[in-house]
C-alpha atoms as a PDB file:
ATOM      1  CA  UNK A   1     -86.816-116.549  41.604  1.00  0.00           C
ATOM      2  CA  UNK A   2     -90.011-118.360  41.845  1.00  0.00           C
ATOM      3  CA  UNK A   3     -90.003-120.599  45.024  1.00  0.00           C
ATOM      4  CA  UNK A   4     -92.696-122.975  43.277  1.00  0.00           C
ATOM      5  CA  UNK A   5     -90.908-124.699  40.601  1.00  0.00           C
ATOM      6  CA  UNK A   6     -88.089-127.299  41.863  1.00  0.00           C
ATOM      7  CA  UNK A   7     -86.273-126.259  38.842  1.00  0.00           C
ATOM      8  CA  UNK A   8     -85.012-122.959  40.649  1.00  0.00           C
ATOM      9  CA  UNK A   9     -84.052-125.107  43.429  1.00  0.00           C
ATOM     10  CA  UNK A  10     -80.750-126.397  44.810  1.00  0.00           C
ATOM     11  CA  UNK A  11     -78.940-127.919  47.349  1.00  0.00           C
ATOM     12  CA  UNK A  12     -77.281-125.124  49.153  1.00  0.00           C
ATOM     13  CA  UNK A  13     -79.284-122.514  48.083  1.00  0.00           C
ATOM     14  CA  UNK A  14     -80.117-119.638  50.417  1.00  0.00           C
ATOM     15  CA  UNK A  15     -84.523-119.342  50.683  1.00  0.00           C
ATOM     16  CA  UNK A  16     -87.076-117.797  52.901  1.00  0.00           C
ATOM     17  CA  UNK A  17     -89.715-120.677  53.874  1.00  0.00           C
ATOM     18  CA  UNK A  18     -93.003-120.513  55.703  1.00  0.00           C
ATOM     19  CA  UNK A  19     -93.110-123.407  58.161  1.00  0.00           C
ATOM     20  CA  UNK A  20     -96.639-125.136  58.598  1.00  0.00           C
ATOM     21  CA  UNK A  21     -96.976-123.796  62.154  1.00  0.00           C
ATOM     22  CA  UNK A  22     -96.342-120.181  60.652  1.00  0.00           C
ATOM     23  CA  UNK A  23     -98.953-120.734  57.674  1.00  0.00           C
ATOM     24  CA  UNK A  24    -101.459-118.141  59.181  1.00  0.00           C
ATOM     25  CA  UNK A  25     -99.112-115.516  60.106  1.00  0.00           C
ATOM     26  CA  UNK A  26     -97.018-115.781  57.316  1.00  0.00           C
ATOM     27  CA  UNK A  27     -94.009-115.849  59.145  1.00  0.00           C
ATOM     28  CA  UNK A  28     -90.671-116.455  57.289  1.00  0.00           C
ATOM     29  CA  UNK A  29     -87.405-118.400  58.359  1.00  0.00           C
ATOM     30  CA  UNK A  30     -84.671-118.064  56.409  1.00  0.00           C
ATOM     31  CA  UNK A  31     -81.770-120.708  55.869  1.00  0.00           C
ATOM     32  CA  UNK A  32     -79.912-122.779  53.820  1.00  0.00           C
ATOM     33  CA  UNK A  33     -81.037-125.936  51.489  1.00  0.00           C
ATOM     34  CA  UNK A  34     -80.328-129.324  52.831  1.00  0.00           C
ATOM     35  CA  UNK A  35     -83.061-131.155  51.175  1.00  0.00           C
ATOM     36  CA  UNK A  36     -85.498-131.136  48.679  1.00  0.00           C
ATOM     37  CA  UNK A  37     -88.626-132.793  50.267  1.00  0.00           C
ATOM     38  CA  UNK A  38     -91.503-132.194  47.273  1.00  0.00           C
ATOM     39  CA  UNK A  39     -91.060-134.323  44.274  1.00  0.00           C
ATOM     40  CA  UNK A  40     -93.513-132.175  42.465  1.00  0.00           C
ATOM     41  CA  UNK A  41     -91.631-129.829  39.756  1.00  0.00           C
ATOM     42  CA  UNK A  42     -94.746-127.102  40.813  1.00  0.00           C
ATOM     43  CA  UNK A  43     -96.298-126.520  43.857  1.00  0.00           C
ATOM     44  CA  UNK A  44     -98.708-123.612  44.059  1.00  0.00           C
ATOM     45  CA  UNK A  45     -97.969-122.900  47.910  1.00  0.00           C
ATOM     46  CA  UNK A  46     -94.096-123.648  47.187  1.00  0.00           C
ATOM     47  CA  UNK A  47     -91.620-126.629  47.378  1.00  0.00           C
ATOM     48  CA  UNK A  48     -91.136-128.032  50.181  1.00  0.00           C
ATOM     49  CA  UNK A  49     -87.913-128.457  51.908  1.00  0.00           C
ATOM     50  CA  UNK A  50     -85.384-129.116  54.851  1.00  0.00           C
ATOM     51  CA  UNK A  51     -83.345-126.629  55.784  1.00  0.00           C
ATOM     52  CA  UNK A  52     -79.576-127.036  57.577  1.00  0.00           C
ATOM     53  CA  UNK A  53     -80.916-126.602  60.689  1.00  0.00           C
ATOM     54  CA  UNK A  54     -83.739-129.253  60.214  1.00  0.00           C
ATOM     55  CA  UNK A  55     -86.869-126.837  59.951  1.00  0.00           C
ATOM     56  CA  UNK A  56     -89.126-128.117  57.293  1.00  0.00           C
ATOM     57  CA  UNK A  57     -91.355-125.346  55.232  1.00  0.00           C
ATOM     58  CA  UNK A  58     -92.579-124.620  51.485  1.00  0.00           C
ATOM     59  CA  UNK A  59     -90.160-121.793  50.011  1.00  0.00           C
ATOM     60  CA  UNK A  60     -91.451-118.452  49.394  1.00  0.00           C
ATOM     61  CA  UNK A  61     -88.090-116.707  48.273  1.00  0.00           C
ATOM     62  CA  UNK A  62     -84.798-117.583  46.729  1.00  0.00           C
ATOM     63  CA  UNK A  63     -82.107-114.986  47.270  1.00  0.00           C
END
């Protein structure tokens, strides 16, 4: 699913995000939704959110 549209989305959800400090490299961290930060519906770099573990990134992936 696309990880630019907060439709796709949810609270709980399982993503791959990009933190800011990992922009360049493209590095990906992978968690679980806590909260949806962006409260654009479409983001061309990705939503951003907070995962469980309090790391904040735009989501790349939604498995």
């Amino acid at each position: 699913m696309d990880g630019r549209e907060r439709k796709n989305i949810k609270v709980g959800s399982k993503v791959a995000i990009v933190q800011n400090m990992d922009a360049r490299s493209g590095h990906l961290t992978h968690g679980v939704v806590k909260e949806i930060l962006d409260e654009d519906q479409f983001h061309l770099k990705g939503i951003q959110i907070k995962l469980k573990t309090g790391q904040v990134g735009r989501v790349k992936m939604i498995k």
